[in-house]
N, C-alpha and C. Protein backbone atom coordinates (compact mmCIF):
# COMPACT_ATOMS: atom_id res chain seq x y z
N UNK A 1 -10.50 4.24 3.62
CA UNK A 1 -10.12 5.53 3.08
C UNK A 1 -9.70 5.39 1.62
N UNK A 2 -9.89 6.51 0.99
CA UNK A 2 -9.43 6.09 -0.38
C UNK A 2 -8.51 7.39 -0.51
N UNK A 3 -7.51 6.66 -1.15
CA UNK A 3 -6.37 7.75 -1.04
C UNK A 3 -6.43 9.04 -1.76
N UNK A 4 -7.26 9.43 -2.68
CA UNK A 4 -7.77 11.08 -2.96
C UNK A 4 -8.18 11.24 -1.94
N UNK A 5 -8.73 11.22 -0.87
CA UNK A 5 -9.23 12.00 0.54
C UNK A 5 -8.14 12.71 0.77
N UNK A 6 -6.88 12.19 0.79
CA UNK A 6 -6.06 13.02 1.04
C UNK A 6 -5.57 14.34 0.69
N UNK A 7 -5.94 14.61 -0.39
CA UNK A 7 -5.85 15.88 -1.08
C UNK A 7 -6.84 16.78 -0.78
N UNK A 8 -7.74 16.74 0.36
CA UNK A 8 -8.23 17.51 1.43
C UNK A 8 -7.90 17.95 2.16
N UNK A 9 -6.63 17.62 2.57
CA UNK A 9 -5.75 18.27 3.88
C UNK A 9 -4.46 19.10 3.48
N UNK A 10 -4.70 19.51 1.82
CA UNK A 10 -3.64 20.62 2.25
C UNK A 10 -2.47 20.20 0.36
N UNK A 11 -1.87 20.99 0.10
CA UNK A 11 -1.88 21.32 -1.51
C UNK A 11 -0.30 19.89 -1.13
N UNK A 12 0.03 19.86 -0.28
CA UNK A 12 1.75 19.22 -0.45
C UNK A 12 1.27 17.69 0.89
N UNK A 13 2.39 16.84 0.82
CA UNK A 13 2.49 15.51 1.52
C UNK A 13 3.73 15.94 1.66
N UNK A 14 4.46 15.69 2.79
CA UNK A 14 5.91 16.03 3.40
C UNK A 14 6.32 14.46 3.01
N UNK A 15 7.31 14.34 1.83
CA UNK A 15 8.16 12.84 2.26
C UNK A 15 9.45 13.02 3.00
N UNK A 16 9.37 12.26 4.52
CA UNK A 16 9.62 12.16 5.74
C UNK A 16 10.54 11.45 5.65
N UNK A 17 12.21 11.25 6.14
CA UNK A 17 13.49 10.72 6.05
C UNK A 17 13.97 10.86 7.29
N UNK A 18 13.58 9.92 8.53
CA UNK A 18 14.14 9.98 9.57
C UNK A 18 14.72 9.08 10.19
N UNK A 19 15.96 9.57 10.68
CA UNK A 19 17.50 8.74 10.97
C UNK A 19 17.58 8.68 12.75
N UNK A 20 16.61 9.44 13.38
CA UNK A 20 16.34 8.87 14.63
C UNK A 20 15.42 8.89 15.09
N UNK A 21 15.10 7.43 16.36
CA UNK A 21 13.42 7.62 16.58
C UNK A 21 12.86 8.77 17.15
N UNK A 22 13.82 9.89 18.34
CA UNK A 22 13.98 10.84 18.90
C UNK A 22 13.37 11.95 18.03
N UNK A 23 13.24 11.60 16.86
CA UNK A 23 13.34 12.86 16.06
C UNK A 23 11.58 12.91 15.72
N UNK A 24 10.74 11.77 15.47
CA UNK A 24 9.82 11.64 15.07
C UNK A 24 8.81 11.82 15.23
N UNK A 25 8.53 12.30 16.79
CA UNK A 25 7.51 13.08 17.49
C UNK A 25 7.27 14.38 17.00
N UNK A 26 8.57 14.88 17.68
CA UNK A 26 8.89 16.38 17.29
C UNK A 26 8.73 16.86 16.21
N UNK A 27 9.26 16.13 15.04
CA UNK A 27 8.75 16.18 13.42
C UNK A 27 7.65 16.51 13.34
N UNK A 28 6.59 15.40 13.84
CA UNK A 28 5.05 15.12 12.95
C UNK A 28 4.70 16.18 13.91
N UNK A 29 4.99 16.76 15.43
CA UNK A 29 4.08 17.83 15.93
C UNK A 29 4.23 18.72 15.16
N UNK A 30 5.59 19.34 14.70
CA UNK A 30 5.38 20.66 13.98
C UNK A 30 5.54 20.89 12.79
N UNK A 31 5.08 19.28 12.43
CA UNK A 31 4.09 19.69 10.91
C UNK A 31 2.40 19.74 11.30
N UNK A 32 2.00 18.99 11.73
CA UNK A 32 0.44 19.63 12.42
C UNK A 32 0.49 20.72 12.88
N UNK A 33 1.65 21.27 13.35
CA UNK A 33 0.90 22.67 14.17
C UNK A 33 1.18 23.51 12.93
N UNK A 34 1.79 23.32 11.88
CA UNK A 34 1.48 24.15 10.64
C UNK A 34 0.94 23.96 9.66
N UNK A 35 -0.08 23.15 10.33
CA UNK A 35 -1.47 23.35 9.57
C UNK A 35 -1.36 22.12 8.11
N UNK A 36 -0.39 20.55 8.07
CA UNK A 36 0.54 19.61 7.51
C UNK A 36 -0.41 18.14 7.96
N UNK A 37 -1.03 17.85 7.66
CA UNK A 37 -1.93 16.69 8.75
C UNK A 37 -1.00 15.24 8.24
N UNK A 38 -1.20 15.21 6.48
CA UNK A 38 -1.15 13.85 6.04
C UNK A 38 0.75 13.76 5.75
N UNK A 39 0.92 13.39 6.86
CA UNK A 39 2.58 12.77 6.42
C UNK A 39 3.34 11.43 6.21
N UNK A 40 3.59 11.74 5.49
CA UNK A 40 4.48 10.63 4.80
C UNK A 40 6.12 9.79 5.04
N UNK A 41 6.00 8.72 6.16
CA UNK A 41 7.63 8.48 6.65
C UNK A 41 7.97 7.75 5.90
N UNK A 42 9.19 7.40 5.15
CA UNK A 42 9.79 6.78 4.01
C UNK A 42 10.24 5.75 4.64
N UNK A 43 10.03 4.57 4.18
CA UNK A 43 10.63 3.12 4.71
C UNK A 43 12.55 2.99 4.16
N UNK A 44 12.61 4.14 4.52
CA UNK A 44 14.28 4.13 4.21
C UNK A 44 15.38 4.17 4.70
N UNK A 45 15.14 4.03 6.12
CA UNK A 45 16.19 3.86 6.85
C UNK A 45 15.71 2.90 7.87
N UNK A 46 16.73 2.26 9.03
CA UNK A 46 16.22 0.97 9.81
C UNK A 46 15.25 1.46 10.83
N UNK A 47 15.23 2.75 11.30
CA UNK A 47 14.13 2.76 12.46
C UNK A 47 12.88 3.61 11.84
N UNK A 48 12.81 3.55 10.84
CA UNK A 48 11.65 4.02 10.02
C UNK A 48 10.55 3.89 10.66
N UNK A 49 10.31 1.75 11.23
CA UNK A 49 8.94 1.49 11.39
C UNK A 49 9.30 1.89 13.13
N UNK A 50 9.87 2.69 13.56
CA UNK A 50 9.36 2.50 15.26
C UNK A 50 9.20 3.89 14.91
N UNK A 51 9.65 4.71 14.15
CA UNK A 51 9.47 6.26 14.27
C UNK A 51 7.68 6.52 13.98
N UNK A 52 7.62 4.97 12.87
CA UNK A 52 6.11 5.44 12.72
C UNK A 52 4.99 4.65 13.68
N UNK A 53 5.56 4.26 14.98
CA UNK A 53 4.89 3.87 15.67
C UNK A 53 5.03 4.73 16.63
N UNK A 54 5.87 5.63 16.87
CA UNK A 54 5.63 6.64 18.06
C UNK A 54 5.14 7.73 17.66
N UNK A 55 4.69 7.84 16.40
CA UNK A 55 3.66 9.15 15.92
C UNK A 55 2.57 8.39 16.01
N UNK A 56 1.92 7.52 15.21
CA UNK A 56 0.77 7.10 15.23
C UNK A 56 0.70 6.91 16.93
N UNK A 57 1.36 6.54 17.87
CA UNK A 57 0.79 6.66 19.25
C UNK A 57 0.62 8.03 19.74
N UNK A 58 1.76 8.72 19.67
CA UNK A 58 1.78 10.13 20.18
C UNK A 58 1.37 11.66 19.18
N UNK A 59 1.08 11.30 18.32
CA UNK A 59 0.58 12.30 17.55
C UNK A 59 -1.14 12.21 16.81
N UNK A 60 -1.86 11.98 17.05
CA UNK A 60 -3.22 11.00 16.57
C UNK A 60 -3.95 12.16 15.93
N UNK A 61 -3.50 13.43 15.73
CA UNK A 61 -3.87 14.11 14.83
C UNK A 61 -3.60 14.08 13.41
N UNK A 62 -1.80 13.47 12.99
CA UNK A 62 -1.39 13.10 12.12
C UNK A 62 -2.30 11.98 11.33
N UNK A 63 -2.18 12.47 9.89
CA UNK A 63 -2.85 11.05 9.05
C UNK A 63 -1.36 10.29 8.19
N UNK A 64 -1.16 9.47 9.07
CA UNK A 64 -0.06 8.60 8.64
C UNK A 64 0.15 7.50 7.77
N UNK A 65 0.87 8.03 6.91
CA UNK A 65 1.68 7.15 5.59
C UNK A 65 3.04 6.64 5.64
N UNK A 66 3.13 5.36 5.43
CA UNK A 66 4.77 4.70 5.24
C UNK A 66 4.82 4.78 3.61
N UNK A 67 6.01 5.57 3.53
CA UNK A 67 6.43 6.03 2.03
C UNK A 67 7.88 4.79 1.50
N UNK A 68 7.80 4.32 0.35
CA UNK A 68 8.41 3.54 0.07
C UNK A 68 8.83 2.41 0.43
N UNK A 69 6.98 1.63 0.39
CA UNK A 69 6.56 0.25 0.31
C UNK A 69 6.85 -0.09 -1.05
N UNK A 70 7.64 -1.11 -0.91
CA UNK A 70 8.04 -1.91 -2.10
C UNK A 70 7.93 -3.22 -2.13
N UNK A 71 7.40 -4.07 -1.19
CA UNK A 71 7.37 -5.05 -0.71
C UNK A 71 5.73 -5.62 -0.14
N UNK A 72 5.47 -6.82 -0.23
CA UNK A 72 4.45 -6.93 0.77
C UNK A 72 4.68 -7.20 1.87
N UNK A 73 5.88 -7.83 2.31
CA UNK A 73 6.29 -7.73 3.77
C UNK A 73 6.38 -5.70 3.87
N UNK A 74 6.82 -5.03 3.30
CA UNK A 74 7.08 -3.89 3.69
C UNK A 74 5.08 -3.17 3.99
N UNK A 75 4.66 -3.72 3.35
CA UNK A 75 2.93 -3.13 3.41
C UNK A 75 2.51 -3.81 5.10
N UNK A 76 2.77 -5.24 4.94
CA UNK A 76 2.12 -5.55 6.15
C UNK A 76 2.88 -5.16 7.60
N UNK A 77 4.28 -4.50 7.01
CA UNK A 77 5.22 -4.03 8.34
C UNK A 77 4.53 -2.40 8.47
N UNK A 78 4.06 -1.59 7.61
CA UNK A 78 3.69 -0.55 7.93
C UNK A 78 2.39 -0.43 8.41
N UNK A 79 1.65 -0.68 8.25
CA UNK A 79 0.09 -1.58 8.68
C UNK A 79 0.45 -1.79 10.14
N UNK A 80 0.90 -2.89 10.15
CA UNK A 80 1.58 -3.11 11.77
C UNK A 80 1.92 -1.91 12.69
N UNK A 81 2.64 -1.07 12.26
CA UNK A 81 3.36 0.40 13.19
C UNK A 81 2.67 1.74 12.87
N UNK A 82 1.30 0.94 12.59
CA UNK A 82 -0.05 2.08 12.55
C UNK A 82 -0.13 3.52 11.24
N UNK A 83 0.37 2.68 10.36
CA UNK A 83 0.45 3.18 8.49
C UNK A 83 -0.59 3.25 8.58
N UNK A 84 -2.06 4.11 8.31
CA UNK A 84 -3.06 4.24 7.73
C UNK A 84 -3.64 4.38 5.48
N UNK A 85 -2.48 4.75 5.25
CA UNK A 85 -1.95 4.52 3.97
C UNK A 85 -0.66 4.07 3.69
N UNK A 86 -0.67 3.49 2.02
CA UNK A 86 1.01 3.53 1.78
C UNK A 86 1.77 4.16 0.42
N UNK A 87 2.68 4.35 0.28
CA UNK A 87 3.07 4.84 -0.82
C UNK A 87 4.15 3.84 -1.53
N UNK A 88 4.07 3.98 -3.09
CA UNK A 88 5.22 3.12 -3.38
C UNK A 88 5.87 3.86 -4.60
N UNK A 89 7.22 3.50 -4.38
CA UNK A 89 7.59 4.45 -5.58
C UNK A 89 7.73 3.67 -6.95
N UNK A 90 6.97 2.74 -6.89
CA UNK A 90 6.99 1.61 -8.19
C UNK A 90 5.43 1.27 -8.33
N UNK A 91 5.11 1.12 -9.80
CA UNK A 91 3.89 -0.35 -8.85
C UNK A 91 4.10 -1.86 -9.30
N UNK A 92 3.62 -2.86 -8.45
CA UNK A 92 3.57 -4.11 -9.18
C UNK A 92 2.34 -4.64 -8.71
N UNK A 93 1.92 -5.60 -8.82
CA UNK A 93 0.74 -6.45 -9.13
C UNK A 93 0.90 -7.03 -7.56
N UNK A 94 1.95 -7.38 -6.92
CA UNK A 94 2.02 -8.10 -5.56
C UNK A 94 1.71 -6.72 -4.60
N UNK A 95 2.89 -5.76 -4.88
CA UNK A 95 2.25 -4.62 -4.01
C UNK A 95 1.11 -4.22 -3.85
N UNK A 96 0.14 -4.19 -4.88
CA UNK A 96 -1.28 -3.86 -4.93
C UNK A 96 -2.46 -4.93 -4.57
N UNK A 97 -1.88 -6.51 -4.64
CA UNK A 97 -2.69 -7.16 -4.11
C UNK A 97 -2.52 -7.23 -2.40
N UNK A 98 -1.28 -7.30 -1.94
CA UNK A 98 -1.03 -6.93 -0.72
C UNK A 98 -1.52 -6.12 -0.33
N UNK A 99 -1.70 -5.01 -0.56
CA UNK A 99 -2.49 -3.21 0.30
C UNK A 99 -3.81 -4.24 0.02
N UNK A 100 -4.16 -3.96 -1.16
CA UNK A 100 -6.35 -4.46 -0.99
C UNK A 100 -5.83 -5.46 -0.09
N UNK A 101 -5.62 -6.84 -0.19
CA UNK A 101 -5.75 -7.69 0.85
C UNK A 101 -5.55 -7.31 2.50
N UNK A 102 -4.76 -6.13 2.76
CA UNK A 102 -4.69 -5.44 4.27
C UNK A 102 -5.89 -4.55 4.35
N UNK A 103 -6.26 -4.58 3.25
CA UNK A 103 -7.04 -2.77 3.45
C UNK A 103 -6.03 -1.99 4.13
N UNK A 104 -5.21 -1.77 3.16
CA UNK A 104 -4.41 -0.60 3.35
C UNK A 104 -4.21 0.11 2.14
N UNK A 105 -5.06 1.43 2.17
CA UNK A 105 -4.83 2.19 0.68
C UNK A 105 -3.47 2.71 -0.11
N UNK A 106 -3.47 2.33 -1.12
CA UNK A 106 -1.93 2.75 -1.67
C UNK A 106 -2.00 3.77 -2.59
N UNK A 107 -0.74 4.58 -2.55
CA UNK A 107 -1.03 5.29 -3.22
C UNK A 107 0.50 4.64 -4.11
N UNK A 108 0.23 4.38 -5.71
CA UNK A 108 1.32 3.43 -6.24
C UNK A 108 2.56 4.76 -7.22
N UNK A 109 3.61 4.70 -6.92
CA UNK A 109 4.10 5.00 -8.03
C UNK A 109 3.93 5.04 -9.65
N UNK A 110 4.79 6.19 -10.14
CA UNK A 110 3.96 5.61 -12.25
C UNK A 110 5.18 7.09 -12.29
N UNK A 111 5.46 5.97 -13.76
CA UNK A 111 7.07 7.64 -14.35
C UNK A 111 6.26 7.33 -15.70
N UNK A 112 5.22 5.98 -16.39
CA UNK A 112 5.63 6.01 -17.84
C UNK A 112 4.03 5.58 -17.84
N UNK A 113 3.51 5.87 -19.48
CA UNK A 113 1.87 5.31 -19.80
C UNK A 113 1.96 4.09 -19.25
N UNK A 114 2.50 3.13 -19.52
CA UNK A 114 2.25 1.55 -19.09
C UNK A 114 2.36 1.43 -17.96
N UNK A 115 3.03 2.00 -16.81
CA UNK A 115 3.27 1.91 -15.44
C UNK A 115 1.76 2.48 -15.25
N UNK A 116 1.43 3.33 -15.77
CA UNK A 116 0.00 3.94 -15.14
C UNK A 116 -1.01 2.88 -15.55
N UNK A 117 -0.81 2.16 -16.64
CA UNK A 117 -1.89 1.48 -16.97
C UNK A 117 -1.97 0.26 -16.72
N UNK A 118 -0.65 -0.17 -15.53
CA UNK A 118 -0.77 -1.32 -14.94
C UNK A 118 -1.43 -1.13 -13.61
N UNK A 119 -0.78 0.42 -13.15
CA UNK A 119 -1.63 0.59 -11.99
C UNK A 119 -3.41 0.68 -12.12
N UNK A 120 -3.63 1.65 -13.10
CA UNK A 120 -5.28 1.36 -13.18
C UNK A 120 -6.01 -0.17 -13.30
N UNK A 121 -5.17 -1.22 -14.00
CA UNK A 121 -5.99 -2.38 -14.02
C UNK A 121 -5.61 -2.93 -12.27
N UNK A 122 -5.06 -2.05 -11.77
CA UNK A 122 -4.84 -2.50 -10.48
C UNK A 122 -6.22 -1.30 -9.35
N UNK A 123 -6.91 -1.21 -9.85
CA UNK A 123 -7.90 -0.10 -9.54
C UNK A 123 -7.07 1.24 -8.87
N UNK A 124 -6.15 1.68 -9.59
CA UNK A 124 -5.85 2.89 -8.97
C UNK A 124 -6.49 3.88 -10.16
N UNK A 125 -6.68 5.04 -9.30
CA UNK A 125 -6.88 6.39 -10.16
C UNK A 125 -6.29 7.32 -9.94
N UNK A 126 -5.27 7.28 -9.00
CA UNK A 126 -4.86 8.15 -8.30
C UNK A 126 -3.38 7.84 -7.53
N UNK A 127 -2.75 8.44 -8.35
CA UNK A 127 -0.97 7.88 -8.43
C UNK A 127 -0.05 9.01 -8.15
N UNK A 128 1.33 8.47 -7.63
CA UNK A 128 2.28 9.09 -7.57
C UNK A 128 3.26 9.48 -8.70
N UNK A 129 3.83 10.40 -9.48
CA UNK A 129 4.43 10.53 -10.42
C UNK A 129 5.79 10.79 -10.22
N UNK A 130 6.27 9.30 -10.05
CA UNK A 130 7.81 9.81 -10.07
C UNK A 130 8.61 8.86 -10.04
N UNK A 131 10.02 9.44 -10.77
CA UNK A 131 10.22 11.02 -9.96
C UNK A 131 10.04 12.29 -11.07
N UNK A 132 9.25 12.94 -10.02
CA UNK A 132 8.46 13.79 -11.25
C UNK A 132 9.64 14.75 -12.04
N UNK A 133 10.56 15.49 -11.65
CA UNK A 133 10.98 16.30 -12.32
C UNK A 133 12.00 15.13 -13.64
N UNK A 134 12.67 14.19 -12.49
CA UNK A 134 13.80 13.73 -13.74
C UNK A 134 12.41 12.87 -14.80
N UNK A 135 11.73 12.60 -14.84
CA UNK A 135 11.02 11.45 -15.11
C UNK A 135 10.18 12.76 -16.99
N UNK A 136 9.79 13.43 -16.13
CA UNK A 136 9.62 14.70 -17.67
C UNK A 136 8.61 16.04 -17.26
N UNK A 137 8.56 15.90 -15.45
CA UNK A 137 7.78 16.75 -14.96
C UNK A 137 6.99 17.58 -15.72
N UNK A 138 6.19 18.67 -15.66
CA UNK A 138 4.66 19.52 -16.49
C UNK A 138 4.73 18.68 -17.81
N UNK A 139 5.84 18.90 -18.70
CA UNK A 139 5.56 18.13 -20.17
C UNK A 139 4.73 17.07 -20.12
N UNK A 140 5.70 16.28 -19.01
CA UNK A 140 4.89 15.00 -19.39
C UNK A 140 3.68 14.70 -18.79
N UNK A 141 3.43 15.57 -17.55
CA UNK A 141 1.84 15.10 -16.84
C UNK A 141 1.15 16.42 -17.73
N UNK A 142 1.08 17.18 -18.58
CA UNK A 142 0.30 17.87 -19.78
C UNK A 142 0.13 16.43 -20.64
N UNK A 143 1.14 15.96 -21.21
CA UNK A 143 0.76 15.20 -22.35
C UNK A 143 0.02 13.62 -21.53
N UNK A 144 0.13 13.25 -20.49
CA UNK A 144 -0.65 11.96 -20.42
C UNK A 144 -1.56 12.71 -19.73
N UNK A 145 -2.69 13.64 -19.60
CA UNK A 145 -4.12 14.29 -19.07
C UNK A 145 -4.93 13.71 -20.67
N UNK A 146 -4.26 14.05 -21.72
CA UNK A 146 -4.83 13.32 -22.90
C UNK A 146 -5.42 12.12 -22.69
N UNK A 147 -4.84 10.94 -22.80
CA UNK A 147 -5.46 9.67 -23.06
C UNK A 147 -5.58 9.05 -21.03
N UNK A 148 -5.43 9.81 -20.48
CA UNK A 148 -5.47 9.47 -19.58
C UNK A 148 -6.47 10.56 -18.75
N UNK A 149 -7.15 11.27 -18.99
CA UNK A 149 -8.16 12.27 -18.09
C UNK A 149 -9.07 11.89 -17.18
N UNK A 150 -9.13 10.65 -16.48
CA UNK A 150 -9.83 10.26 -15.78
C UNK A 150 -8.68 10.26 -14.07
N UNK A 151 -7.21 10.56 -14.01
CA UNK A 151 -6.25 10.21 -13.86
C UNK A 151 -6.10 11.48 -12.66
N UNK A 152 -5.77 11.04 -11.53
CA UNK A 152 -4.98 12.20 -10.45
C UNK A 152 -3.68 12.16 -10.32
N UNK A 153 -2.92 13.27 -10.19
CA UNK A 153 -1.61 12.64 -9.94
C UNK A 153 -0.87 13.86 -8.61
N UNK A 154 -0.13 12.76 -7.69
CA UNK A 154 0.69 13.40 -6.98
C UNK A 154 2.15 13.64 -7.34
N UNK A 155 2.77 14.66 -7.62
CA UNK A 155 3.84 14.68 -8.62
C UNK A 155 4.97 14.75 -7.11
N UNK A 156 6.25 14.24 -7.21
CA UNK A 156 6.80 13.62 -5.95
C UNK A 156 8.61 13.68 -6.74
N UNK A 157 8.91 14.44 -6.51
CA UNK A 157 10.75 13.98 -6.76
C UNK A 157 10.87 15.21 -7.70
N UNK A 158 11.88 16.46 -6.84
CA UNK A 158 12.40 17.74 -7.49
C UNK A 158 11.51 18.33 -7.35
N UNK A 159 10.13 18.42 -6.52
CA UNK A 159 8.82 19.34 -6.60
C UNK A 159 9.91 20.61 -4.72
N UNK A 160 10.02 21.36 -5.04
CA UNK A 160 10.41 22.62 -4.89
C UNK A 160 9.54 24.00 -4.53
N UNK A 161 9.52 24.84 -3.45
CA UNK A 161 8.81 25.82 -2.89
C UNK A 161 8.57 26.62 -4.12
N UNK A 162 9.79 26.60 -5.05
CA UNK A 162 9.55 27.31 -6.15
C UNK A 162 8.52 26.54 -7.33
N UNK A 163 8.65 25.69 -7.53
CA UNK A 163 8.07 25.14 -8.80
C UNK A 163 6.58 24.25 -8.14
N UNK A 164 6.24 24.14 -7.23
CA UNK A 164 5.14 23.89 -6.87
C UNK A 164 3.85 24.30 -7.34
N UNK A 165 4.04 25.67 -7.33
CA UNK A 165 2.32 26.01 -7.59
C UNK A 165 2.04 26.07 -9.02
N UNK A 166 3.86 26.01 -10.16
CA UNK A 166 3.15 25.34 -11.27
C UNK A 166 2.55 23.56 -11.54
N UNK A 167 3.28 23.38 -10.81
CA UNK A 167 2.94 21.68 -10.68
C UNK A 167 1.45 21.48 -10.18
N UNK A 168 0.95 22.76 -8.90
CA UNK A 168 -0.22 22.44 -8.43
C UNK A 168 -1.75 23.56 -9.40
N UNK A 169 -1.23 23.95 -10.87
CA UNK A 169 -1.88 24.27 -11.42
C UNK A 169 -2.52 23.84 -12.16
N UNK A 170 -1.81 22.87 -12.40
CA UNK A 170 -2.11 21.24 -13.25
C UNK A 170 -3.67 21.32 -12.79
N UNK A 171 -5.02 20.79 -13.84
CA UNK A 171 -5.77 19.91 -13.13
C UNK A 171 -5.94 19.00 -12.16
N UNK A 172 -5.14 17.92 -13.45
CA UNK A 172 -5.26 16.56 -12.82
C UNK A 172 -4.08 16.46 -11.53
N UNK A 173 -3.61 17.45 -10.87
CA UNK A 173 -2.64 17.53 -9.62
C UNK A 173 -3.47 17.85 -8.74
N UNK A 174 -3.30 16.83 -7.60
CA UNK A 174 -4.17 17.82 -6.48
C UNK A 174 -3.52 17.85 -5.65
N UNK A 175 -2.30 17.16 -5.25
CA UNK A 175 -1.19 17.39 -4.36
C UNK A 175 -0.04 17.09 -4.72
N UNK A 176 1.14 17.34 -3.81
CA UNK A 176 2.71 17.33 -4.46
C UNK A 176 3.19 16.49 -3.56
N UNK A 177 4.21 16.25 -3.45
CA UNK A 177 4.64 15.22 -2.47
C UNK A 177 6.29 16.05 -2.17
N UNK A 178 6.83 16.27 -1.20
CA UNK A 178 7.60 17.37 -1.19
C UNK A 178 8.95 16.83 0.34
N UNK A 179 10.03 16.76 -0.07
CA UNK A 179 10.94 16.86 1.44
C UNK A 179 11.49 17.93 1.67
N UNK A 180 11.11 19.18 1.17
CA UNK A 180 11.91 20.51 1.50
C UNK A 180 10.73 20.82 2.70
N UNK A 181 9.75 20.22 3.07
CA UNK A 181 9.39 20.52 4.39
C UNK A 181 9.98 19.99 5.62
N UNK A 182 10.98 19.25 5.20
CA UNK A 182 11.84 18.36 6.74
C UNK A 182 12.97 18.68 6.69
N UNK A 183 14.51 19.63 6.20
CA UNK A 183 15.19 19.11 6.01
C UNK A 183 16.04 18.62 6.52
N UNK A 184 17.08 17.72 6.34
CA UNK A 184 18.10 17.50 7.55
C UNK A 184 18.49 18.31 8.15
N UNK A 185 19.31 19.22 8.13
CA UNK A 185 20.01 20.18 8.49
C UNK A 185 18.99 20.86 10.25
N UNK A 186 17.79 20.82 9.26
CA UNK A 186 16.72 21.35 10.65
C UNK A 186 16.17 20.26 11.81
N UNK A 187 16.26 18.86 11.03
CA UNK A 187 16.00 17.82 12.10
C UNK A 187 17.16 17.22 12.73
N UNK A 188 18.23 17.47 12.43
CA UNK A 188 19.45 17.59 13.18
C UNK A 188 19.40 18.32 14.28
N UNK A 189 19.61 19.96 13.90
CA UNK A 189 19.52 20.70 15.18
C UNK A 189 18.43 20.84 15.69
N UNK A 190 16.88 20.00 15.92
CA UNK A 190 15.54 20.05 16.67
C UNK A 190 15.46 21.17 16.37
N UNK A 191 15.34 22.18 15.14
CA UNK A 191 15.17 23.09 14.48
C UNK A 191 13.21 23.26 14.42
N UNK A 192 12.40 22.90 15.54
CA UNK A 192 10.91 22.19 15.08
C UNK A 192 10.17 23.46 14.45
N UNK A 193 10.82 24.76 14.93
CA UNK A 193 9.98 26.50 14.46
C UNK A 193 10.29 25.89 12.98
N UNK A 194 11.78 25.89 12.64
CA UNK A 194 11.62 25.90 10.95
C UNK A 194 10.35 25.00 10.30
N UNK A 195 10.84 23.84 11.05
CA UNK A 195 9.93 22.85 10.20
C UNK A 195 8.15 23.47 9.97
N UNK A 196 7.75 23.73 11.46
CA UNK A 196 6.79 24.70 11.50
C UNK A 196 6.31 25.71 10.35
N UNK A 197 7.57 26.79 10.37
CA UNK A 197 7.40 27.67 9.22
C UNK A 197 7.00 27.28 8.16
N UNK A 198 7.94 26.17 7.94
CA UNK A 198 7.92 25.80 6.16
C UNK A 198 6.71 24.94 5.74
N UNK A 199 6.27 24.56 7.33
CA UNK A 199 4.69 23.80 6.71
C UNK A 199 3.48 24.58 6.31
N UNK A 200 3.66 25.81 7.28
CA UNK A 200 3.01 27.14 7.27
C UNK A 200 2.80 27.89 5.70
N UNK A 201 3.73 27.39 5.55
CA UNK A 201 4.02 28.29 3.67
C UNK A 201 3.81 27.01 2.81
N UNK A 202 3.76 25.73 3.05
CA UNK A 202 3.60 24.72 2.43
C UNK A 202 2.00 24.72 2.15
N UNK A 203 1.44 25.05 3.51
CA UNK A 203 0.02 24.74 3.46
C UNK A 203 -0.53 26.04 2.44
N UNK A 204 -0.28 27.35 2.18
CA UNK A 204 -0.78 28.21 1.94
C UNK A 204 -0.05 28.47 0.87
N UNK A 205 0.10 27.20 -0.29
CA UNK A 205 0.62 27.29 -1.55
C UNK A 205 -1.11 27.02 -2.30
N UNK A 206 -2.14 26.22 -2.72
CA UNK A 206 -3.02 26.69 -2.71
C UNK A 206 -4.49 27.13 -2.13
């Protein structure tokens, strides 16, 4: 797979923060049932990798990503608990030889020109920007489409129900990367209609 495919399934990527395994079924169903396929679980808390082994078993509609691989042990642990992609919120040269060596597609972090242009000699074309708002959000993905127009970007950190569909007006944007589709408050109380809703309005941003 090459990680622009993903920007076929829908204008936003849910980044996924879950604090129990209980919770992780229920999550990824009712983001598929609102119409949410490619989600994203963040390697950020300790049961991260079993949450993403009981979706990839019990949800097989989901197209599953472990979000914040920073590591190559962290690439070959998500790989393992059935990661079909990965995300990183950095890039380096080990992270990226690790994913090609798994065949596991990455999608790499980039805040600055040189971060992007370490990722391209790393064959990416197609990056995460962030964190997009503190980092210089529209300004700055307007001004690197210049010397950089060959360039996709998923803009990821402060992207907002509100400020989205300028972010997804961008060209070179073809998706956002977004946690106001999960939030605690709703995966606390098995809140799964909200989550539902908000994927519902997530999906039908463009």
């Amino acid at each position: 797979m090459n990680t622009l495919e993903l920007c076929a399934y829908g204008p936003v990527i849910p980044v996924i923060v879950l604090q129990r395994v209980e919770d992780a079924v229920p999550v990824a169903q009712a983001l598929v049932q609102g119409g949410v396929r490619v989600l994203e679980v963040t390697l950020r808390t300790p049961v991260a990798l079993r949450c993403l082994e009981a979706i990839a078993r019990e949800v097989p509609q989901a197209i599953l990503g472990a979000g914040t691989v920073r590591s190559a042990a962290d690439a070959r642990a998500a790989l393992a608990a059935g990661a079909c992609f990965a995300v990183s919120p950095g890039y380096t040269e080990a992270v990226g030889a690790a994913c090609a060596d798994l065949a596991l597609p990455l999608l790499p972090g980039v805040a600055t020109a040189s971060e992007l242009m370490a990722a391209q000699d790393g064959g990416h074309h197609f990056v995460k920007f962030f964190p997009a708002s503190a980092a210089g959000g529209i300004p700055l993905l307007k001004a690197l489409a210049g010397p950089f127009p060959e360039v996709s970007f998923c803009p990821t950190g402060g992207i907002t129900p509100q400020n989205a569909r300028d972010f997804l007006a961008l060209p070179q944007v073809k998706v956002c990367g977004g946690s106001w589709l999960t939030p605690q408050d709703a995966i606390a109380a098995g809140d799964w209609p909200r989550i539902t809703r908000l994927a519902q309005e997530a999906a039908a941003l463009r």
